[in-house]
Protein backbone atom coordinates (compact mmCIF):
# COMPACT_ATOMS: atom_id res chain seq x y z
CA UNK A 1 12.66 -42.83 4.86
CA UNK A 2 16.43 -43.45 3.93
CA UNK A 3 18.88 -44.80 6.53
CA UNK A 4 20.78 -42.34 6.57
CA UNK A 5 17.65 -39.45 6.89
CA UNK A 6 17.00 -41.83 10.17
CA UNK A 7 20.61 -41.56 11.54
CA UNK A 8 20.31 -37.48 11.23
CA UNK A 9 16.83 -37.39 12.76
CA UNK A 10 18.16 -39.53 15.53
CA UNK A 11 21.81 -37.57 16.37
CA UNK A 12 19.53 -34.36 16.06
CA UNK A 13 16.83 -35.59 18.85
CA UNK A 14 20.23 -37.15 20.85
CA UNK A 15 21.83 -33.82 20.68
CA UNK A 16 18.69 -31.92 21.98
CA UNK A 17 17.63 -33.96 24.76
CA UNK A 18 21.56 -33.31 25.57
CA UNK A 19 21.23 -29.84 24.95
CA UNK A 20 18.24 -29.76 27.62
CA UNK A 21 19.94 -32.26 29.91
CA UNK A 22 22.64 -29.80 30.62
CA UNK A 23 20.26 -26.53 31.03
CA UNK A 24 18.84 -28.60 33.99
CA UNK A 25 21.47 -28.96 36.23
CA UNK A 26 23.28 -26.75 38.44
CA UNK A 27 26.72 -27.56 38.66
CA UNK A 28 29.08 -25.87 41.86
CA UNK A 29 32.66 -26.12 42.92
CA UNK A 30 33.04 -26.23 46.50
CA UNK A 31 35.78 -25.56 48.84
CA UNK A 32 35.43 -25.71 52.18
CA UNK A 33 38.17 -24.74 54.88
CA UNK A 34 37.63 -26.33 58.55
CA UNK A 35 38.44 -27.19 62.18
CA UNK A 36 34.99 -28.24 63.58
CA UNK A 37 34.78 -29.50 67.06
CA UNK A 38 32.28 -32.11 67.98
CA UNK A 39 30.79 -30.35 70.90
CA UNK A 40 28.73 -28.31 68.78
CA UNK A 41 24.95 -29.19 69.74
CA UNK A 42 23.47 -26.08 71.20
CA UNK A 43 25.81 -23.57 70.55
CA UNK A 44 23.94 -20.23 69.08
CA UNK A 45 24.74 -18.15 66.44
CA UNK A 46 23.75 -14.67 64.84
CA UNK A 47 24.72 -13.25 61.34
CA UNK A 48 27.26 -10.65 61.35
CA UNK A 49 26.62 -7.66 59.00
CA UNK A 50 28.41 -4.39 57.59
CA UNK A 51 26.95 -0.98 57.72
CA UNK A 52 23.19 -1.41 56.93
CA UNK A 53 23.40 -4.38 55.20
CA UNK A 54 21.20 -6.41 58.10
CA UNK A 55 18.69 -4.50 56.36
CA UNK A 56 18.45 -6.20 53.06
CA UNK A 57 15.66 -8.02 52.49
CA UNK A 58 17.48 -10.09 49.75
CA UNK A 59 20.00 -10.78 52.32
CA UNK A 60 17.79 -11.82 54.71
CA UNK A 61 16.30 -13.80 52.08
CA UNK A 62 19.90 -15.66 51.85
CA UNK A 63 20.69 -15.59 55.82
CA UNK A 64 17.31 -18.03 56.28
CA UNK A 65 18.44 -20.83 53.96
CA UNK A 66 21.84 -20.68 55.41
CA UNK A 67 19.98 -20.93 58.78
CA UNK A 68 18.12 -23.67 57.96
CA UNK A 69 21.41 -25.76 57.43
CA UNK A 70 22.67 -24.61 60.63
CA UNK A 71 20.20 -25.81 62.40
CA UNK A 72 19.99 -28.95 61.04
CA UNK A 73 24.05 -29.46 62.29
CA UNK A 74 22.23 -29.13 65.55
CA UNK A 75 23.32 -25.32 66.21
CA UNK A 76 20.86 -22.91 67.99
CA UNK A 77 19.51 -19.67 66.83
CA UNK A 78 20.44 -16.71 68.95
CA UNK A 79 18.14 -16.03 71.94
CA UNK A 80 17.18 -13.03 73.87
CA UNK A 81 18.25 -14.68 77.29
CA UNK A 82 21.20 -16.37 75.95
CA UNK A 83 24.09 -14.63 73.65
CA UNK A 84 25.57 -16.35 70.88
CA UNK A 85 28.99 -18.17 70.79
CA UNK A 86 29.13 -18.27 66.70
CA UNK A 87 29.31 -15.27 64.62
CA UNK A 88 27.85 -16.37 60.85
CA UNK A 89 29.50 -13.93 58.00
CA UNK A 90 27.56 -14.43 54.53
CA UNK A 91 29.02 -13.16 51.35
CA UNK A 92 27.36 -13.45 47.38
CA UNK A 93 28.25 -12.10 44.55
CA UNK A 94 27.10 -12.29 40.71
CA UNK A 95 29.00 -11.49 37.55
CA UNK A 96 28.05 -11.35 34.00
CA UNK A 97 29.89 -11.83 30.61
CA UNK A 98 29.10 -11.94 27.12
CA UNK A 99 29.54 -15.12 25.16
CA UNK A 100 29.76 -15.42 21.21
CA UNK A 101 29.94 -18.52 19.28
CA UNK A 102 30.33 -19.91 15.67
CA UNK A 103 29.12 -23.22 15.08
CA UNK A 104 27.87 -25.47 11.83
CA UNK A 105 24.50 -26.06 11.23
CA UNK A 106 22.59 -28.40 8.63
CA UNK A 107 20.42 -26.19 6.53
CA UNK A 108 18.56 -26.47 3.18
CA UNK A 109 20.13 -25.62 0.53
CA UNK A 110 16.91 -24.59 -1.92
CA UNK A 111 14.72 -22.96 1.52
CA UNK A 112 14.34 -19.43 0.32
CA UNK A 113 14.99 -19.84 -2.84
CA UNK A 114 12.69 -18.91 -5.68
CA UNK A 115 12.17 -22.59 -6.29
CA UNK A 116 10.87 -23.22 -3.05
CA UNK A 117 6.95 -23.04 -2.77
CA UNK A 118 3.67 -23.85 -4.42
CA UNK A 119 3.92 -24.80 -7.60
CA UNK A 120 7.67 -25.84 -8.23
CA UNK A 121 9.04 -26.76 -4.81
CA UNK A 122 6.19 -27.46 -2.86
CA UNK A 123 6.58 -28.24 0.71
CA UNK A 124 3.55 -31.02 0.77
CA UNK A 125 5.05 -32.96 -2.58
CA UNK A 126 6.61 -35.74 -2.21
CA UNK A 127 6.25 -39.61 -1.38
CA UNK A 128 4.10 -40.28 1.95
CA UNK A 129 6.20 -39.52 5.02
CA UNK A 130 8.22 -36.95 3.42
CA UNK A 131 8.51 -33.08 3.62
CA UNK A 132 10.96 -30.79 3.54
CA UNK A 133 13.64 -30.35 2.71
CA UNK A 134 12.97 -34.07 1.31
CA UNK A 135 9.66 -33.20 -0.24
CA UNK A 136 9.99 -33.74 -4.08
CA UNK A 137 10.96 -36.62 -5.71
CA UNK A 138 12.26 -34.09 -8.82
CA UNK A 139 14.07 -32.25 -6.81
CA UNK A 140 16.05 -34.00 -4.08
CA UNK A 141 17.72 -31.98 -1.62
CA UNK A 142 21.13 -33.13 0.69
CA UNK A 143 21.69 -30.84 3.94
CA UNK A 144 24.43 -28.91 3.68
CA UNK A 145 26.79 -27.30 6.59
CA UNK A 146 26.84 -23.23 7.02
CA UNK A 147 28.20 -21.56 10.21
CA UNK A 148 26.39 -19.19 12.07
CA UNK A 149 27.40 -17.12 15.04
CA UNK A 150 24.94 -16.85 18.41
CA UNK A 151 25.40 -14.88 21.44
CA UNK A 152 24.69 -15.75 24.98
CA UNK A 153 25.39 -14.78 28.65
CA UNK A 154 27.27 -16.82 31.15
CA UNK A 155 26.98 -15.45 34.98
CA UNK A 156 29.64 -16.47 37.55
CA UNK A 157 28.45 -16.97 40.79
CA UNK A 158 29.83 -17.11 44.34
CA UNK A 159 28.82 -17.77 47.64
CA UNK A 160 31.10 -17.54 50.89
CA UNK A 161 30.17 -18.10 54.21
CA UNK A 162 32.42 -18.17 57.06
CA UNK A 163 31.41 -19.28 61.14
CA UNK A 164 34.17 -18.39 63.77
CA UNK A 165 33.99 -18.61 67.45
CA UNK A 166 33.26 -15.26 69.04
CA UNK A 167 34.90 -16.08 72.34
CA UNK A 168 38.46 -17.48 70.98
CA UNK A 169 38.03 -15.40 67.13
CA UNK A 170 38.86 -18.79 65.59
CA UNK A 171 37.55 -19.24 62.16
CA UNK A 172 35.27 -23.05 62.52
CA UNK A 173 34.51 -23.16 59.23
CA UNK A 174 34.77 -21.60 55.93
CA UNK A 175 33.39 -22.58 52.44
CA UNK A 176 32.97 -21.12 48.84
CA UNK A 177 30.43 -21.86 46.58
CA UNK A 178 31.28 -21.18 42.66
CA UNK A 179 29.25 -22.18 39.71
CA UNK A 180 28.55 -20.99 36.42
CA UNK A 181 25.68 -20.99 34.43
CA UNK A 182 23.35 -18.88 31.94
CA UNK A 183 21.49 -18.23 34.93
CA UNK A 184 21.55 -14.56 36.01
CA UNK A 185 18.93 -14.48 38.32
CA UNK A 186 20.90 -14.72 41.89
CA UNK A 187 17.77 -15.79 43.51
CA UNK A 188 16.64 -18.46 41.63
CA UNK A 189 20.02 -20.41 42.00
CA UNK A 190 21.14 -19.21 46.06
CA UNK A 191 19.30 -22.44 47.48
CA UNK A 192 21.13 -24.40 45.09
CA UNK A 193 24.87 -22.99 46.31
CA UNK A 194 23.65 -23.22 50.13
CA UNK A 195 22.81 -26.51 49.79
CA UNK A 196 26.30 -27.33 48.00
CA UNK A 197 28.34 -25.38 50.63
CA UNK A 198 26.35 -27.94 53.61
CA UNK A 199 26.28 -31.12 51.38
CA UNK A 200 28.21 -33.84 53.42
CA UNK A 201 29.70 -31.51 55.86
CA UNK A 202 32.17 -30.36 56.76
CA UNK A 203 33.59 -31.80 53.38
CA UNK A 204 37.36 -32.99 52.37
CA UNK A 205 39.52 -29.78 53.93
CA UNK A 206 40.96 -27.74 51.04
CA UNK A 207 40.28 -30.37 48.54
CA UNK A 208 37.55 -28.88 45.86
CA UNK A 209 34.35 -30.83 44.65
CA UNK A 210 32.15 -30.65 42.25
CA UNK A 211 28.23 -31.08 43.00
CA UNK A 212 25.38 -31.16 40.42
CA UNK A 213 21.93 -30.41 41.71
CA UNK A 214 19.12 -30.51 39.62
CA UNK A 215 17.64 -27.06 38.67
CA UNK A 216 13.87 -26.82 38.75
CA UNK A 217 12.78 -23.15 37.64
């Protein structure tokens, strides 16, 4: 095999395992607003809903992993015998958008051409370790560039959650959760933005970050 054949088999695996690198990650901005006091251990909290939506089962779905964070800050849930201090407001949203791209790609130039196939361009010619579209010695072939167009979605995502003392209506804590991704299945990705909005907490106030968390479907 030629040098240079090796150097484009080689960028073409480096720019796949790229490709697939990236598809594996989920990658969040996070903002988070705050004024926590250090007193905290114990308190309980409850979620705070609008109009029916207490009974969503996808929100309830959402509410647990945000409760599992909370409790591991050391809050309490709310109790029968003992009302909660915190009020725990949860907000998603998803939104969609098509995407369409041109971009160059190394093709054959005799593939689908009445040349190419048994007989005259045949696919299994060639010397050993070759095929196409390097196949016959007679009839050498050089990639050559072409554009193409491809269409895609991109979904922007958002969490917000927001904690406030019921007793003084003072906001504790506030973050949003934003990432983007060809991901449009809400579900799938919610852990991932929970566990953004709690990673190192409270976080830098007002100052964004970005976190990357690996994406296992």
């Amino acid at each position: 095999m030629p040098p240079w054949q090796r150097g484009f088999l080689v960028l073409l695996l480096a720019f796949s395992l790229l490709a697939s690198g990236c598809a594996t990650k989920i990658r969040s901005e996070v903002t988070s607003f705050h004024h926590w006091p250090t007193d905290v251990a114990g308190r309980r909290f409850t979620f705070v809903h609008q109009g029916d939506e207490g009974k969503s089962l996808e929100r309830q779905s959402y509410e647990n992993l945000v409760r599992s964070e909370l409790l591991k800050l050391g809050l309490a849930d709310q109790a029968p015998e003992a009302p909660s201090r915190l009020s725990v407001r949860v907000d998603y949203r998803i939104n969609g958008r098509d995407i369409r791209v041109i971009e160059t790609v190394l093709v054959d130039p005799w593939y689908g051409t009445p040349w190419y196939g048994p007989g005259f361009y045949n696919p299994y010619w060639g010397w050993p370790g070759y095929g196409p579209p390097y196949s016959s010695p007679m009839w050498p072939s050089m990639p050559v560039a072409r554009e193409q167009s491809r269409r895609y979605s991109v979904f922007q995502r958002e969490l917000r959650i927001q904690i406030t003392d019921k007793a003084t209506d003072t906001t504790w804590f506030e973050v949003t959760v934003k990432s983007e991704g060809e991901q449009g299945n809400l579900a799938s990705v919610m852990p991932y933005l929970v566990q953004a909005a709690f990673k190192d907490f409270p976080g830098t106030h007002g100052v964004p970050r970005v976190i990357e968390m690996k994406f296992t479907k």
